[in-house]
C-alpha atoms as a PDB file:
ATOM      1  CA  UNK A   1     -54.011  28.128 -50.943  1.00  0.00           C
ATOM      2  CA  UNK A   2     -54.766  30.358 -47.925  1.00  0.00           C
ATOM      3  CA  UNK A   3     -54.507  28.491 -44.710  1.00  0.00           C
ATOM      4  CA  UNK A   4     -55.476  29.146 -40.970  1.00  0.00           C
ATOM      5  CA  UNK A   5     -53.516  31.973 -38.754  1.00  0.00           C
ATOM      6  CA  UNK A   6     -53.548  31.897 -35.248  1.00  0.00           C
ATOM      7  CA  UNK A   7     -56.211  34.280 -34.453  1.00  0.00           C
ATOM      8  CA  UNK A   8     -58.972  31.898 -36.404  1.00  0.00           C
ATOM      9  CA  UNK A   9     -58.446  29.895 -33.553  1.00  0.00           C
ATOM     10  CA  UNK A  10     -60.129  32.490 -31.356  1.00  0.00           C
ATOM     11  CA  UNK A  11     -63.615  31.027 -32.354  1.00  0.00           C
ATOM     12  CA  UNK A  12     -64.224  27.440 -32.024  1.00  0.00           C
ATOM     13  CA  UNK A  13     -64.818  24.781 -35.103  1.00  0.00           C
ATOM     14  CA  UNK A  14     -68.763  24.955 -34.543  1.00  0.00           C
ATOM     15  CA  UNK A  15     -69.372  28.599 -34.669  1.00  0.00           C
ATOM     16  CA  UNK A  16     -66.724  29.694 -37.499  1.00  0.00           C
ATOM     17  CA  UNK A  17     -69.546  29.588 -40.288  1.00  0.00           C
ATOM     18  CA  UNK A  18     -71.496  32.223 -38.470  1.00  0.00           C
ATOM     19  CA  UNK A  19     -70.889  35.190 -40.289  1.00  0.00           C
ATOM     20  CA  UNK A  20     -71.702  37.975 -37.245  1.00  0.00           C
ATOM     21  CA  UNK A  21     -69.434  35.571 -34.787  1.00  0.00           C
ATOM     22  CA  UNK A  22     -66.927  35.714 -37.198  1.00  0.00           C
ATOM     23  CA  UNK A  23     -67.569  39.471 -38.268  1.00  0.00           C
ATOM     24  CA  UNK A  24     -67.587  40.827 -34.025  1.00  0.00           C
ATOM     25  CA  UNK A  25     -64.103  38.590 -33.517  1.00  0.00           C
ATOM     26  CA  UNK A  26     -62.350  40.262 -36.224  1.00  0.00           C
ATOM     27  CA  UNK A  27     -63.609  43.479 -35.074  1.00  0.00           C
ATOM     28  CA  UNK A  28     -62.069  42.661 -31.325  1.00  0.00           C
ATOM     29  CA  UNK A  29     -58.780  41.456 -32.738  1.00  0.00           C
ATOM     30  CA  UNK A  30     -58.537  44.019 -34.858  1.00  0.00           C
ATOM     31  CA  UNK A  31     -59.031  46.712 -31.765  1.00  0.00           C
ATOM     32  CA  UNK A  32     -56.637  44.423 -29.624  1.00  0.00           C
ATOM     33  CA  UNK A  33     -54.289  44.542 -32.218  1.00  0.00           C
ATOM     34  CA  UNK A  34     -54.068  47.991 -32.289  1.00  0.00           C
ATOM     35  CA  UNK A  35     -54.070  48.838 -28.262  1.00  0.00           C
ATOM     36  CA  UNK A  36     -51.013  46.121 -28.010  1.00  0.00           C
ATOM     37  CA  UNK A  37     -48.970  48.361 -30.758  1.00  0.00           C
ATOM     38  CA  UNK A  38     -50.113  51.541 -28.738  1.00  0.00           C
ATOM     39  CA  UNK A  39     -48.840  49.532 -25.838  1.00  0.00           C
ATOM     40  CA  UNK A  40     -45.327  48.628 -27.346  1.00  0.00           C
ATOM     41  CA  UNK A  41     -44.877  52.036 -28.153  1.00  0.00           C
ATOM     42  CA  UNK A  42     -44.154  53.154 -25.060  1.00  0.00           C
ATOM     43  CA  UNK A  43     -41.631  51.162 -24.731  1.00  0.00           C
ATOM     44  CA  UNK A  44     -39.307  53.845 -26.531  1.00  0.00           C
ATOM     45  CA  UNK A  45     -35.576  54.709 -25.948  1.00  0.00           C
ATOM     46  CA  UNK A  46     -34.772  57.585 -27.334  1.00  0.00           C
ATOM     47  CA  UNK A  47     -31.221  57.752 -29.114  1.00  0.00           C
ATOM     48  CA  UNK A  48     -29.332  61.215 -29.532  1.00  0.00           C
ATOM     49  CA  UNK A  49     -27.883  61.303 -32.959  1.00  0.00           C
ATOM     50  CA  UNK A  50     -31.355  60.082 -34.278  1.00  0.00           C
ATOM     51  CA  UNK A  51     -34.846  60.863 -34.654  1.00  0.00           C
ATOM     52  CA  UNK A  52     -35.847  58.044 -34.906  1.00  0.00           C
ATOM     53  CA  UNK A  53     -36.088  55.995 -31.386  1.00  0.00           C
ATOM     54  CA  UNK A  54     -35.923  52.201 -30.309  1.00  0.00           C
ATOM     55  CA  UNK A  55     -39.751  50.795 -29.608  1.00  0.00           C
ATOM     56  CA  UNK A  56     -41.536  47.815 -29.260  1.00  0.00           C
ATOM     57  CA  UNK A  57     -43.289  49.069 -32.402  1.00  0.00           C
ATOM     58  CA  UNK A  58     -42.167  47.110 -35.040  1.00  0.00           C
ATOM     59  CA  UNK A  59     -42.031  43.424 -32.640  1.00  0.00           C
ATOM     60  CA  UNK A  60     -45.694  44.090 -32.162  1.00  0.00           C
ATOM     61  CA  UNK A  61     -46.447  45.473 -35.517  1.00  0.00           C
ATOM     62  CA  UNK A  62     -45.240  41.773 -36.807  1.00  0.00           C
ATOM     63  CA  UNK A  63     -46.469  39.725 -34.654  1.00  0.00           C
ATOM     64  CA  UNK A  64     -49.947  41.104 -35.038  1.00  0.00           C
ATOM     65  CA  UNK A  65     -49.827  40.842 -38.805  1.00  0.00           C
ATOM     66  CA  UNK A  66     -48.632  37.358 -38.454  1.00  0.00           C
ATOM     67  CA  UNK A  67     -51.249  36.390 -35.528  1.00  0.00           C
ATOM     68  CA  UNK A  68     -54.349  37.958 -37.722  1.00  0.00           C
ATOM     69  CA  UNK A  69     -53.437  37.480 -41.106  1.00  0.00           C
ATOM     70  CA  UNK A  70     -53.024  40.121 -43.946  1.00  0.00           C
ATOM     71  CA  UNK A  71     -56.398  41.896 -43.920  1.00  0.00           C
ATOM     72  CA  UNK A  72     -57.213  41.943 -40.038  1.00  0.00           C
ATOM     73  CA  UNK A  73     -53.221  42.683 -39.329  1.00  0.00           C
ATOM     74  CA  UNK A  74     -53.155  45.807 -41.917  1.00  0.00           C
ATOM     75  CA  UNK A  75     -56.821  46.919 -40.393  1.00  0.00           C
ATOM     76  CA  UNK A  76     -55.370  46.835 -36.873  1.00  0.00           C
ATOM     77  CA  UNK A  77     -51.849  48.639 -37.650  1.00  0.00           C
ATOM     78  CA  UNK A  78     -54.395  51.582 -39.909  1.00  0.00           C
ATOM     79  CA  UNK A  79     -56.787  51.880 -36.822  1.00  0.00           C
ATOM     80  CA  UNK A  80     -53.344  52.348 -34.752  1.00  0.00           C
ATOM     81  CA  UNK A  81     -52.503  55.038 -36.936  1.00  0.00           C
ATOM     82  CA  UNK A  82     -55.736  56.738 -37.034  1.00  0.00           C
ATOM     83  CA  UNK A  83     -55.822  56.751 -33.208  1.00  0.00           C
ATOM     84  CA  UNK A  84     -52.862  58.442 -33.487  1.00  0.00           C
ATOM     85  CA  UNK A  85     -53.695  61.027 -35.946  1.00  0.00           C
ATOM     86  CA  UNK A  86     -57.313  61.710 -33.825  1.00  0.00           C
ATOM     87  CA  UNK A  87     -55.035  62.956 -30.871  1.00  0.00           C
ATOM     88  CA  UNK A  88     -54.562  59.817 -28.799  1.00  0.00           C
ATOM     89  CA  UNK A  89     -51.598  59.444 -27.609  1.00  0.00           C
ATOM     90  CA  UNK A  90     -50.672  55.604 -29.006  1.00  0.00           C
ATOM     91  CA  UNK A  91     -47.273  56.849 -31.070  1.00  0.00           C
ATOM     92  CA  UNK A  92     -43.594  56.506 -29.666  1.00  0.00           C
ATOM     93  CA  UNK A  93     -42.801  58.535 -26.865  1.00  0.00           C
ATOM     94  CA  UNK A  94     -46.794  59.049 -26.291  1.00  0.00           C
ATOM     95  CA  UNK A  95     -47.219  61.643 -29.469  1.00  0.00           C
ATOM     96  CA  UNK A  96     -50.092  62.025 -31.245  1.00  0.00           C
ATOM     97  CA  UNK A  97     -51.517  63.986 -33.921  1.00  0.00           C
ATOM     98  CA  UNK A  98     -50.611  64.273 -38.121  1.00  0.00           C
ATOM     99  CA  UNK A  99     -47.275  66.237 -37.424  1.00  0.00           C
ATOM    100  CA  UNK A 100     -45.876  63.253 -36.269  1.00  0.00           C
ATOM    101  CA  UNK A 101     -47.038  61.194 -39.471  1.00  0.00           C
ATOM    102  CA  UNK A 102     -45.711  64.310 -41.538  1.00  0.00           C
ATOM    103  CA  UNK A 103     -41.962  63.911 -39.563  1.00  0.00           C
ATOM    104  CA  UNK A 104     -39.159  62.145 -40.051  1.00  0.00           C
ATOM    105  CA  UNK A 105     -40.371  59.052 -38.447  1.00  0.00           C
ATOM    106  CA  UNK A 106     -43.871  59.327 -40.589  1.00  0.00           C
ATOM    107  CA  UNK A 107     -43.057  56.644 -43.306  1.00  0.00           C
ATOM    108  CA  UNK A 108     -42.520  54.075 -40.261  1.00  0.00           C
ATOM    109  CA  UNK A 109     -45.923  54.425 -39.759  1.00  0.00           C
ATOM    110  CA  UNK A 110     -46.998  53.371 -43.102  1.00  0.00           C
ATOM    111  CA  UNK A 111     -44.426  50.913 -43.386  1.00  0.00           C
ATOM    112  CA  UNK A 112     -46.106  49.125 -39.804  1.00  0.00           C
ATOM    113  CA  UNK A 113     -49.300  48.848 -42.656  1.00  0.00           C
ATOM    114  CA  UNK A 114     -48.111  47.253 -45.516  1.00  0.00           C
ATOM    115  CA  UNK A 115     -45.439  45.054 -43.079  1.00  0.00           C
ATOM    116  CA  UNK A 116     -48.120  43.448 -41.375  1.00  0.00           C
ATOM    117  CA  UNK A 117     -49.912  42.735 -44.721  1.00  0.00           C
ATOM    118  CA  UNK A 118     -47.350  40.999 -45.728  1.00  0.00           C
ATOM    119  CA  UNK A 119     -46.902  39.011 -42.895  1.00  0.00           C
ATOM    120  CA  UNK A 120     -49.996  38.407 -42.625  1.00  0.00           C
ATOM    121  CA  UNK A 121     -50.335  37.047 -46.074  1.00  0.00           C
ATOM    122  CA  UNK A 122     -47.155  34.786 -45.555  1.00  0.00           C
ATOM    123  CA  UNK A 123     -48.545  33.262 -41.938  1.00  0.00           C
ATOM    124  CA  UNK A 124     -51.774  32.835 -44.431  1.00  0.00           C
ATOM    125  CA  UNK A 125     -49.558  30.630 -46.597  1.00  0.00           C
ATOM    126  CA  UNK A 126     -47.995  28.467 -43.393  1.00  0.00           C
ATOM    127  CA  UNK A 127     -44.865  30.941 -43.106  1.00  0.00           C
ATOM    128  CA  UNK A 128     -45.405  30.924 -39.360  1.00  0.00           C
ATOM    129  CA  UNK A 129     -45.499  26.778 -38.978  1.00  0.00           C
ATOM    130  CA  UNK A 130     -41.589  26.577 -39.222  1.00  0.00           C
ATOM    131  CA  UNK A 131     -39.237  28.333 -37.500  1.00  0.00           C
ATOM    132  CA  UNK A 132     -37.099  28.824 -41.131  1.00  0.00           C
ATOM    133  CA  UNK A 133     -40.028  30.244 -42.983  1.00  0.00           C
ATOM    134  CA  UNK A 134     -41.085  32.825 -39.930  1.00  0.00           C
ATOM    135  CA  UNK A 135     -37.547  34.123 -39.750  1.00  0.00           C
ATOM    136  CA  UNK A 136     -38.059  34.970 -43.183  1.00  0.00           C
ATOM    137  CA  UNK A 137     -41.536  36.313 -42.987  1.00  0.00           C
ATOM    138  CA  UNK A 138     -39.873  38.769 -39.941  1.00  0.00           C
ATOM    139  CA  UNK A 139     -37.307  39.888 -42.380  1.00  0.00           C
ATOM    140  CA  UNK A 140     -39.571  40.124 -44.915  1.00  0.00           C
ATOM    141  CA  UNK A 141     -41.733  42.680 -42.683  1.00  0.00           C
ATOM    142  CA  UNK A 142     -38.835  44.488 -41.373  1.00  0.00           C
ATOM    143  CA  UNK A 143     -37.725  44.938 -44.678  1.00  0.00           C
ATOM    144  CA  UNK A 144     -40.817  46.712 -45.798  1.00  0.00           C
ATOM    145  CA  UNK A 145     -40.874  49.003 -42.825  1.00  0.00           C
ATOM    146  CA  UNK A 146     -37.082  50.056 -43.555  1.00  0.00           C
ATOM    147  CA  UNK A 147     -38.278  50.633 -47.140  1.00  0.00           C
ATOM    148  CA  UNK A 148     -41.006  52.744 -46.096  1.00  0.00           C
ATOM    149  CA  UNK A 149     -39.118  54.374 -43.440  1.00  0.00           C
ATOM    150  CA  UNK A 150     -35.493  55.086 -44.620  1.00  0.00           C
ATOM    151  CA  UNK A 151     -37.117  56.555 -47.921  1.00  0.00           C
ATOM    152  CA  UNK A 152     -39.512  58.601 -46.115  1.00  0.00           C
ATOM    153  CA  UNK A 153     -36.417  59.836 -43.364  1.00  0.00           C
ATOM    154  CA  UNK A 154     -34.303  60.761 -46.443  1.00  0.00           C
ATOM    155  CA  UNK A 155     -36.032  63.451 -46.789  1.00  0.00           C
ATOM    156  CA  UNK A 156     -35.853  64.921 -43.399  1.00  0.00           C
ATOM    157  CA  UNK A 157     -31.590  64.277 -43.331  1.00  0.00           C
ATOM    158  CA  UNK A 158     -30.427  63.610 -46.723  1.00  0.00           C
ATOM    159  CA  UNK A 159     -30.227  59.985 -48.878  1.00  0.00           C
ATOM    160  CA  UNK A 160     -26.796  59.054 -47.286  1.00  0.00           C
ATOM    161  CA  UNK A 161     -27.543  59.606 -43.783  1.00  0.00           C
ATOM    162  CA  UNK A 162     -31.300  57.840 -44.205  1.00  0.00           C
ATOM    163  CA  UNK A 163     -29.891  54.522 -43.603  1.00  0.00           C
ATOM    164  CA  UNK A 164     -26.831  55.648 -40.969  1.00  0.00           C
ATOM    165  CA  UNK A 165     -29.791  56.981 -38.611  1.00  0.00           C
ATOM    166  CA  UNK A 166     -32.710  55.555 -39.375  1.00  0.00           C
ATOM    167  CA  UNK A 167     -31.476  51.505 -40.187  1.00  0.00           C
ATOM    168  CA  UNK A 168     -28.095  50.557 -38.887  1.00  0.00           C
ATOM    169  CA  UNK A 169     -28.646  51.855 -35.141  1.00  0.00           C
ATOM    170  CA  UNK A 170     -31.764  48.898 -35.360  1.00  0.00           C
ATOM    171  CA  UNK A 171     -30.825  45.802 -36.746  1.00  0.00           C
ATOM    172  CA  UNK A 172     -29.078  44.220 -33.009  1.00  0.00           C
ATOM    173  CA  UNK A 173     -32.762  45.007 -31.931  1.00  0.00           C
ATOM    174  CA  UNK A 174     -34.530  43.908 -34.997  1.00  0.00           C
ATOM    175  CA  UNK A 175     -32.195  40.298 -35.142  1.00  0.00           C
ATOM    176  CA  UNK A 176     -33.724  39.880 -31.180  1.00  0.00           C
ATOM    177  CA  UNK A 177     -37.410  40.290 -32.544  1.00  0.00           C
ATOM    178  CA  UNK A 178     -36.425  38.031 -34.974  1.00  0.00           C
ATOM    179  CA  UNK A 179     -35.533  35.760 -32.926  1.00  0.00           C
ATOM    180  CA  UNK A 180     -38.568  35.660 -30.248  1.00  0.00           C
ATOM    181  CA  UNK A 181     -41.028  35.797 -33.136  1.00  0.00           C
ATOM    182  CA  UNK A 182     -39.376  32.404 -34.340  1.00  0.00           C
ATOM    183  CA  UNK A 183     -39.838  30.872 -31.192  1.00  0.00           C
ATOM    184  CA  UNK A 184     -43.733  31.913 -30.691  1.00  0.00           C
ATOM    185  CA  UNK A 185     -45.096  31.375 -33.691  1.00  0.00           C
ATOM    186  CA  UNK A 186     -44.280  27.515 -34.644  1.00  0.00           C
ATOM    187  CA  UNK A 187     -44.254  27.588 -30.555  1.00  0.00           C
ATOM    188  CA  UNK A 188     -48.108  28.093 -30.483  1.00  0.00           C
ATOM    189  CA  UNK A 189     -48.869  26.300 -33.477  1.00  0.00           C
ATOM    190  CA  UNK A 190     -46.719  23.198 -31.962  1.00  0.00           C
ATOM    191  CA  UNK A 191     -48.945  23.326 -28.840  1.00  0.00           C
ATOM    192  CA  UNK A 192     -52.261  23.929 -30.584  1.00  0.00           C
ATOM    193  CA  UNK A 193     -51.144  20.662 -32.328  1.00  0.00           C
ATOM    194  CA  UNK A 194     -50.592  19.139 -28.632  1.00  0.00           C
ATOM    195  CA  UNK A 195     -53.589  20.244 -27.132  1.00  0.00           C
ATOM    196  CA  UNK A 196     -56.656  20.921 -29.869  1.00  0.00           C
ATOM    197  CA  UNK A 197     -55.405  19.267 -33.260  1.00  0.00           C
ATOM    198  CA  UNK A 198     -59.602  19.363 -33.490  1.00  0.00           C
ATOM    199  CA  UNK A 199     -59.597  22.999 -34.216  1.00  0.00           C
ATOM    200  CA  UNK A 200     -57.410  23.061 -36.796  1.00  0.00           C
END
């Protein structure tokens, strides 16, 4: 059984059942979501031997999903991309526009989809009450934006190399993200429990 994610928390108890309440807060998290990946993108070191650089992406790409659930969290990271591909500059490094989607680092950006789906769908089902369970939802995520990605970069450098420059370099960074994301999560829930265990 589906259960709450943070972001249902957005509208109080008394005005969930109203469908256009409901309806123009999704629409603003969904926005939000997107500007805050836009956000962590610039965040961006740039590594020589790779094209593929260190962002914020994937931290905020998570979170999101996790923080909206599977449907708004997917919606947000698509809009992201579509800003992207309409010329704004929201991708690492500031880029924009569908040759970086057709690139090396072009199967990220699909990954950053289907990743926060799937965290989205696991905070859905309580994976973000515990710290155990939103380690694994992280992994989870990071797992299918590495899927997405690696495959995608093999093509640019070769099968072998995929994972030397587009995986390896990441994973000190990506254990980090881990790590925050399992403190915030059961964090807020903890304190929502504290301060409005009516709302939930």
């Amino acid at each position: 059984m589906s259960s709450m994610v943070l972001a249902d928390l957005a509208v109080p108890r008394p005005w969930r059942e109203r469908a256009a309440i409901r309806l123009a807060t999704s629409v603003a998290l969904v926005v939000i979501g997107s500007l805050l990946t836009a956000l962590a993108a610039r965040v961006t070191i740039p590594l020589p031997f790779t094209p593929v650089p260190i962002t914020g992406q994937t931290f905020a790409v998570l979170l999101t999903g996790a923080v909206l659930g599977s449907r708004r969290g997917a919606a947000s990271m698509a809009l992201y991309v579509a800003q992207g591909l309409a010329g704004l500059p929201v991708f690492a490094g500031g880029k924009a526009g569908p040759a970086v989607l057709l690139g090396p680092t072009g199967g990220y950006l699909i990954g950053f989809i289907v990743a926060a789906f799937v965290t989205g769908w696991l905070a859905e089902h309580g994976w973000d009450r515990r710290p155990l369970t939103t380690a694994l939802a992280m992994v989870l995520g990071n797992v299918v934006i590495y899927l997405f990605g690696v495959s995608w970069l093999a093509a640019f450098v070769g099968v072998e190399r995929a994972p030397l420059l587009g995986l390896v370099p990441f994973l000190p960074g990506d254990l980090l993200k881990i790590v925050l994301a399992t403190l915030a999560l059961p964090g807020a829930w903890w304190a929502v429990r504290r301060v409005s265990p009516s709302e939930l």
